[in-house]
C-alpha atoms as a PDB file:
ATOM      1  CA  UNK A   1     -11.431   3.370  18.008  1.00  0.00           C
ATOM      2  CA  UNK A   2      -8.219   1.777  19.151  1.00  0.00           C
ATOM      3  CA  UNK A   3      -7.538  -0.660  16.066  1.00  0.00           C
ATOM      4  CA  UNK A   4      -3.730  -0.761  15.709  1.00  0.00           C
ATOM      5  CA  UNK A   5      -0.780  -3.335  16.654  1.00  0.00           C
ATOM      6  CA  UNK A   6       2.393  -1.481  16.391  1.00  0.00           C
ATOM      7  CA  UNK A   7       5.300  -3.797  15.464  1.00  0.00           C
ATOM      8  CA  UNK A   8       8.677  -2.470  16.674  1.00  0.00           C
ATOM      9  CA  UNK A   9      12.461  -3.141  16.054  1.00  0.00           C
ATOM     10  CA  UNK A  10      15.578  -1.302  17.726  1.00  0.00           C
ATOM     11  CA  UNK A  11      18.729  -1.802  18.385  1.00  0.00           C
ATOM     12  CA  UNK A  12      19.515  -2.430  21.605  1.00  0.00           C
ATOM     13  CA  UNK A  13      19.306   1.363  23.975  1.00  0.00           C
ATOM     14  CA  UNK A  14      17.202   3.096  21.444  1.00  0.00           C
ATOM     15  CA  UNK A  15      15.461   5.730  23.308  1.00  0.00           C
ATOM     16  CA  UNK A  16      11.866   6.383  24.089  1.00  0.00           C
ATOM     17  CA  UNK A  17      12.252   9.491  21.759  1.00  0.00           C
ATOM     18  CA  UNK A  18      13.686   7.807  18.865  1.00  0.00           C
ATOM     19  CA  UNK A  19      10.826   5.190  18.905  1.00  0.00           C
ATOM     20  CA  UNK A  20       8.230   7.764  18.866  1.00  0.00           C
ATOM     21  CA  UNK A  21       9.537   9.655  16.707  1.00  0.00           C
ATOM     22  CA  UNK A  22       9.527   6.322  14.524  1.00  0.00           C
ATOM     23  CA  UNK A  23       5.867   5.685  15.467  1.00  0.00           C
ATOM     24  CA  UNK A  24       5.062   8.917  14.617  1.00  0.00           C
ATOM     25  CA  UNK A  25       6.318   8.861  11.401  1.00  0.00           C
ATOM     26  CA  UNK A  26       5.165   5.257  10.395  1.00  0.00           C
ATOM     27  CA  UNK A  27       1.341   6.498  11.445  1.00  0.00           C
ATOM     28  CA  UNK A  28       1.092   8.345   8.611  1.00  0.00           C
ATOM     29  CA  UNK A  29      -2.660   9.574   8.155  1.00  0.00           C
ATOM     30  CA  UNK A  30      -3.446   6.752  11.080  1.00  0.00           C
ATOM     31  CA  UNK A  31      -4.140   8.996  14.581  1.00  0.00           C
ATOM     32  CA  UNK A  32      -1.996   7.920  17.529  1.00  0.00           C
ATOM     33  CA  UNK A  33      -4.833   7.257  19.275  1.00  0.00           C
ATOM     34  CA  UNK A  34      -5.864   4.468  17.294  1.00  0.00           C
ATOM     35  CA  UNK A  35      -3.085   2.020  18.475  1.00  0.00           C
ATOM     36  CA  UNK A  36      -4.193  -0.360  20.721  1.00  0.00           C
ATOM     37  CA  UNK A  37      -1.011  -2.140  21.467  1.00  0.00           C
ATOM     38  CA  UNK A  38       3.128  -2.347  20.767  1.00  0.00           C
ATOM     39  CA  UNK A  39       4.256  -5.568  20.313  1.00  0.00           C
ATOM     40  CA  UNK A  40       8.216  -6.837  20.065  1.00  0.00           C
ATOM     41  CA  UNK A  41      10.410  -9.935  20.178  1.00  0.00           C
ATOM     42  CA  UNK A  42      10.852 -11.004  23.771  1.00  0.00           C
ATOM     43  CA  UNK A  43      14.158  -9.859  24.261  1.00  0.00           C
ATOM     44  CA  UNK A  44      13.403  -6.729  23.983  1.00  0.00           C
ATOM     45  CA  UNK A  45      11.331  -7.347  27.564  1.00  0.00           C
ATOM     46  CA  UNK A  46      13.751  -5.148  29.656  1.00  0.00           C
ATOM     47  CA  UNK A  47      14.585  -2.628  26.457  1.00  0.00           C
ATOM     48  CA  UNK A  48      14.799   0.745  28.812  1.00  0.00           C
ATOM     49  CA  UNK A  49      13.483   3.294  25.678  1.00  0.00           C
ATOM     50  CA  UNK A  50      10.560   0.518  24.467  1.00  0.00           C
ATOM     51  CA  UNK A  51       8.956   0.143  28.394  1.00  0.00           C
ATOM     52  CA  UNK A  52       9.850   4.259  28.550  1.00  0.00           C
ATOM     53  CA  UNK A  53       7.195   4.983  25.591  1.00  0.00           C
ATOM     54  CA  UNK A  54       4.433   2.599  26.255  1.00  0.00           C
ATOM     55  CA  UNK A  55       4.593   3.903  30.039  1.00  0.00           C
ATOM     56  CA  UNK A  56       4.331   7.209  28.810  1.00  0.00           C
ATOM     57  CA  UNK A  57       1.682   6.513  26.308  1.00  0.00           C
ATOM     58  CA  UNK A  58      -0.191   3.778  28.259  1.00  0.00           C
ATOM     59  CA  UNK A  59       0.271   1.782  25.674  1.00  0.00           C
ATOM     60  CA  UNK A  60       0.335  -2.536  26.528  1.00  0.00           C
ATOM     61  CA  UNK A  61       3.753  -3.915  25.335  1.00  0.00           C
ATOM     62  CA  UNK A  62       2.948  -7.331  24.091  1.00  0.00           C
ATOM     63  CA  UNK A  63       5.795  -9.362  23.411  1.00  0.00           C
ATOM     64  CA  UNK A  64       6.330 -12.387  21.252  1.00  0.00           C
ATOM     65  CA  UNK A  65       8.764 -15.400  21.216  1.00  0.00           C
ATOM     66  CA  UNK A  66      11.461 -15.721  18.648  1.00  0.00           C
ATOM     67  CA  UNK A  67       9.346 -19.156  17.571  1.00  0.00           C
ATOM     68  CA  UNK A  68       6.119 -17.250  17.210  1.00  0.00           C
ATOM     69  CA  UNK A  69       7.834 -14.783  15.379  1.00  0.00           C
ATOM     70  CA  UNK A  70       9.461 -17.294  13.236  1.00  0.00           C
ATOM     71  CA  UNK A  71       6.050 -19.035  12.399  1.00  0.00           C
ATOM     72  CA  UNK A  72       4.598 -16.071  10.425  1.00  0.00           C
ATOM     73  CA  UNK A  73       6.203 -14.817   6.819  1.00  0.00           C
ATOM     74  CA  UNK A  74       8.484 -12.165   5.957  1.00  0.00           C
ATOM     75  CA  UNK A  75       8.459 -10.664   2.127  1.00  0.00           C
ATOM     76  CA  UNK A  76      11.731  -8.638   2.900  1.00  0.00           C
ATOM     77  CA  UNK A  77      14.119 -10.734   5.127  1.00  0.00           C
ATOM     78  CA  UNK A  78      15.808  -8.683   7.759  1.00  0.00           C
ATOM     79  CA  UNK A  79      19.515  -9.840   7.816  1.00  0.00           C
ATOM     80  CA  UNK A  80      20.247  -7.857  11.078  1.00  0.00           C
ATOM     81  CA  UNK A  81      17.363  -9.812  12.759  1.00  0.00           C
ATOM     82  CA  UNK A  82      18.574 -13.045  11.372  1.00  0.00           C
ATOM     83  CA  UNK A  83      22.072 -12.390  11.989  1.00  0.00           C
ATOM     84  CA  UNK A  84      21.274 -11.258  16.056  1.00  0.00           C
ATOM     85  CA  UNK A  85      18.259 -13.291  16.949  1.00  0.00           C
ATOM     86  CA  UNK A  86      17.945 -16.024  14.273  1.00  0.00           C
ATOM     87  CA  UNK A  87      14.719 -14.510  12.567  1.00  0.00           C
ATOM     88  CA  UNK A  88      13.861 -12.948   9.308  1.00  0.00           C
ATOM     89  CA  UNK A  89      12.316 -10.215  10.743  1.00  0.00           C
ATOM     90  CA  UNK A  90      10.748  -8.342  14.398  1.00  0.00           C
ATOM     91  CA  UNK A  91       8.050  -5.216  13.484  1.00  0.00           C
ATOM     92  CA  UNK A  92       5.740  -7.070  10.992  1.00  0.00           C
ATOM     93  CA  UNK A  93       5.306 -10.760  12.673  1.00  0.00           C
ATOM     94  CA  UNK A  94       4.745  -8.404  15.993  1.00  0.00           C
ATOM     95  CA  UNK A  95       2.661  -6.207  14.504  1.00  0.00           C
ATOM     96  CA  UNK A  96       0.148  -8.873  13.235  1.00  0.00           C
ATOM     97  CA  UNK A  97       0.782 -11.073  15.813  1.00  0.00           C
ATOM     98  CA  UNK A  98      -0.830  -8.320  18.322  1.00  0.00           C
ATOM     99  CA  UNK A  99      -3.016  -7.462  15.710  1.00  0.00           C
ATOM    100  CA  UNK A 100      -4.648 -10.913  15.258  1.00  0.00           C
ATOM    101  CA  UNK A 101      -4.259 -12.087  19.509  1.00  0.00           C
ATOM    102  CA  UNK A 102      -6.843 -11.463  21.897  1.00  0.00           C
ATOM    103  CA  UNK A 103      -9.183  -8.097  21.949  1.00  0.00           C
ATOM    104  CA  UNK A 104      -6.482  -5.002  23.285  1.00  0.00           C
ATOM    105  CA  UNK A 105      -9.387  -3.395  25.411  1.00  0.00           C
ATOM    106  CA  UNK A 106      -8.267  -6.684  27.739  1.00  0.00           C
ATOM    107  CA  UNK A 107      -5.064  -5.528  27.727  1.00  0.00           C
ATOM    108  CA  UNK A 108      -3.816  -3.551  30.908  1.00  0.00           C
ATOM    109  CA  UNK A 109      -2.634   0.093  29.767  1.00  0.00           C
ATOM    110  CA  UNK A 110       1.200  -0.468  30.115  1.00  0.00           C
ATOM    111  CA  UNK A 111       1.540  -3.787  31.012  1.00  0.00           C
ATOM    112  CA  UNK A 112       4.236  -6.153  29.803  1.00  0.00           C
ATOM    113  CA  UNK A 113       2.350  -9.223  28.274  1.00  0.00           C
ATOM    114  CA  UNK A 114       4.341 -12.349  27.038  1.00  0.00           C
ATOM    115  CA  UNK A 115       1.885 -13.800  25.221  1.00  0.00           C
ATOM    116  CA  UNK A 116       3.836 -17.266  25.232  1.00  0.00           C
ATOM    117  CA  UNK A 117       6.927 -18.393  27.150  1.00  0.00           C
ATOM    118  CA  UNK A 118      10.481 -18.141  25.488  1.00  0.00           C
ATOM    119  CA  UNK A 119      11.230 -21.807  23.975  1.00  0.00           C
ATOM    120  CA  UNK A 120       7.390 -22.103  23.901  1.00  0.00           C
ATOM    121  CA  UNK A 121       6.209 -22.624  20.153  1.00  0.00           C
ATOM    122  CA  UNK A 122       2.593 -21.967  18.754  1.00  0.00           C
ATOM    123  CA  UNK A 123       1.241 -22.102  15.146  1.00  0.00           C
ATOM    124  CA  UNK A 124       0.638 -19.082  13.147  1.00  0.00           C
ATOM    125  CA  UNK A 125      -2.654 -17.314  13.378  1.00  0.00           C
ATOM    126  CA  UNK A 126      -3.051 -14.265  12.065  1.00  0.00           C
ATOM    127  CA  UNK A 127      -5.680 -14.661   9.320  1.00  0.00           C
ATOM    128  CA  UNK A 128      -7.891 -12.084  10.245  1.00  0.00           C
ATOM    129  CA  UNK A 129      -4.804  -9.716  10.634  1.00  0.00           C
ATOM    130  CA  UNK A 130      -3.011  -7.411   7.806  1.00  0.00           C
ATOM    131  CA  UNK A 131      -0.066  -5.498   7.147  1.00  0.00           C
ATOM    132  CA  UNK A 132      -1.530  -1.521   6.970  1.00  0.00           C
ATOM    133  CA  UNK A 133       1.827   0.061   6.960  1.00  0.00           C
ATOM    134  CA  UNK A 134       5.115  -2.357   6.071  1.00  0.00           C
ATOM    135  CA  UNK A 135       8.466  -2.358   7.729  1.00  0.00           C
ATOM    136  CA  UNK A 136       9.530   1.412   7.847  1.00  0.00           C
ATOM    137  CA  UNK A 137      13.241   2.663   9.162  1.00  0.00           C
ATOM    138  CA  UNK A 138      13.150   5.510  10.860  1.00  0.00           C
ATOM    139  CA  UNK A 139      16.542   6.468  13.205  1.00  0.00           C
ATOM    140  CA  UNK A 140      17.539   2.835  13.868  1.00  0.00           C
ATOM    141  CA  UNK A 141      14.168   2.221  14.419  1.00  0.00           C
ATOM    142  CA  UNK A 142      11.966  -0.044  12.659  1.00  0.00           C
ATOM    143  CA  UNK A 143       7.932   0.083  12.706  1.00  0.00           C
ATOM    144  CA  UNK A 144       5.198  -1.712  11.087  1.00  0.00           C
ATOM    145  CA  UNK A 145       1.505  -1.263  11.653  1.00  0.00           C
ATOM    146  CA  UNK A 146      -1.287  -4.125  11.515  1.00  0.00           C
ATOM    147  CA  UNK A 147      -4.607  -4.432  12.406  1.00  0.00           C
ATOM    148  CA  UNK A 148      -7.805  -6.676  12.004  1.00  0.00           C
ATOM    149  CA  UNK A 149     -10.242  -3.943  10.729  1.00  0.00           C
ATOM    150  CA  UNK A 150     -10.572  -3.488   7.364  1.00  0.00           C
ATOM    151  CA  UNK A 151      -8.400  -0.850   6.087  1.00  0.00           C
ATOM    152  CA  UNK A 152      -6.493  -0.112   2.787  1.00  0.00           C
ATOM    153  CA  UNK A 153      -3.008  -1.601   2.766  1.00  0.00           C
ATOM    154  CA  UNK A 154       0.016   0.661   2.040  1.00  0.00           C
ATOM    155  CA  UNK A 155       3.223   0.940   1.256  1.00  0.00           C
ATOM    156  CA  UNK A 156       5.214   3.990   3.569  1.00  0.00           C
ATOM    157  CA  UNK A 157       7.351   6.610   1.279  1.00  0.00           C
ATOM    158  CA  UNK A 158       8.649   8.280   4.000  1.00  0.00           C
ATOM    159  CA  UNK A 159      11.634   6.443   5.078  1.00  0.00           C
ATOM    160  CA  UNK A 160      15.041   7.141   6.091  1.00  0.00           C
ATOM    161  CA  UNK A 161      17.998   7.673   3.640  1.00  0.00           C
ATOM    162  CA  UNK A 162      19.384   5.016   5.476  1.00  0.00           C
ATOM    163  CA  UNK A 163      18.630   1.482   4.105  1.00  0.00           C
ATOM    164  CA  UNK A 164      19.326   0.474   7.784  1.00  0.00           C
ATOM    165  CA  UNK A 165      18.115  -3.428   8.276  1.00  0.00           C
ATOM    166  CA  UNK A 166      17.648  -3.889  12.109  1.00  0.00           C
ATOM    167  CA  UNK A 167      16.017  -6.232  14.514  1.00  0.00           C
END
C-alpha cells in the first residue's frame, strides 16, 4: 500500500541519480513502492533532477509554499534553508505536509501539484501526519519520510560523513 510522503531538499542541479540514490537510502526497511508522493518547497518547481525522478518513477511531485512550510515545526533548524529561502527547514514540513493533504491515489502519477499559490498562506495541519524517518543527508541531498499510517518512528543511522545542512 502506497503510504509514504517523501520530503526532499537539494541544492539547486542535483541530479535525478543523486536524489534516488538519497531516497533509496533514507527508505531504509520501507519498500519503494510504498511512497505515494514527493513533496518540496515551490522553488524547486522547475528543479531538472527532482521532475527527472518522479517522471521516471511516476511518482506526483507535490510542492509547498515557503509560508506553508514555515507554518509547521522544525526540531533541527536548517541554516542553509534559512539562509537561501528564509525557512528552518524543506524535507520534513514537505514530507508531512504531503503526508497529512489530500488521499495520493487522487494524485496524477507525475504531476506537478502546488498545493497553494506562492505568497498564499494556510494554517498548519498535519495532525494525523508523523515523522517515520527524520531529515537524512545523503550526497547534497536531504530526505525525510512521513506518513499518516501508523508506523514506528525512527531515527536514520545511515547518513553521510558530511554534516551537510541544505535546503
Amino acid at each position: 500500500m502506497k503510504t509514504l510522503a517523501v520530503g526532499i531538499g537539494c541544492r539547486l542541479h542535483s541530479s535525478a541519480e543523486q536524489i534516488e540514490a538519497a531516497v533509496r537510502a533514507t527508505l531504509g526497511s520501507h519498500a519503494f513502492d510504498e511512497i505515494s508522493a514527493i513533496a518540496s518547497v515551490y522553488i524547486k518547481a522547475h528543479e531538472a533532477g527532482l521532475l527527472e525522478f518522479c517522471a521516471r518513477h511516476a511518482l506526483p511531485l507535490k510542492l509547498f509554499s515557503r509560508e506553508q512550510i514555515a507554518a509547521i515545526a522544525v526540531d533541527k533548524r536548517s541554516a542553509a534553508a534559512r539562509e537561501h529561502l528564509g525557512i528552518d527547514g524543506v524535507c520534513e514540513p514537505c514530507a508531512l505536509l504531503a503526508a497529512a493533504a489530500e488521499p495520493f491515489a487522487a494524485s496524477a502519477p507525475g504531476a506537478v501539484q502546488a498545493s497553494v499559490a506562492p505568497g498564499a498562506s494556510i494554517a498548519p495541519d498535519t495532525p494525523n501526519a508523523q515523522l517515520l524517518v527524520r531529515k537524512t543527508i545523503h550526497d547534497s541531498v536531504t530526505v525525510a519520510i512521513a506518513s499518516t499510517t501508523a508506523h514506528p518512528a525512527r531515527e536514520q543511522t545511515n547518513r553521510d560523513t558530511q554534516e551537510q545542512d541544505l535546503p
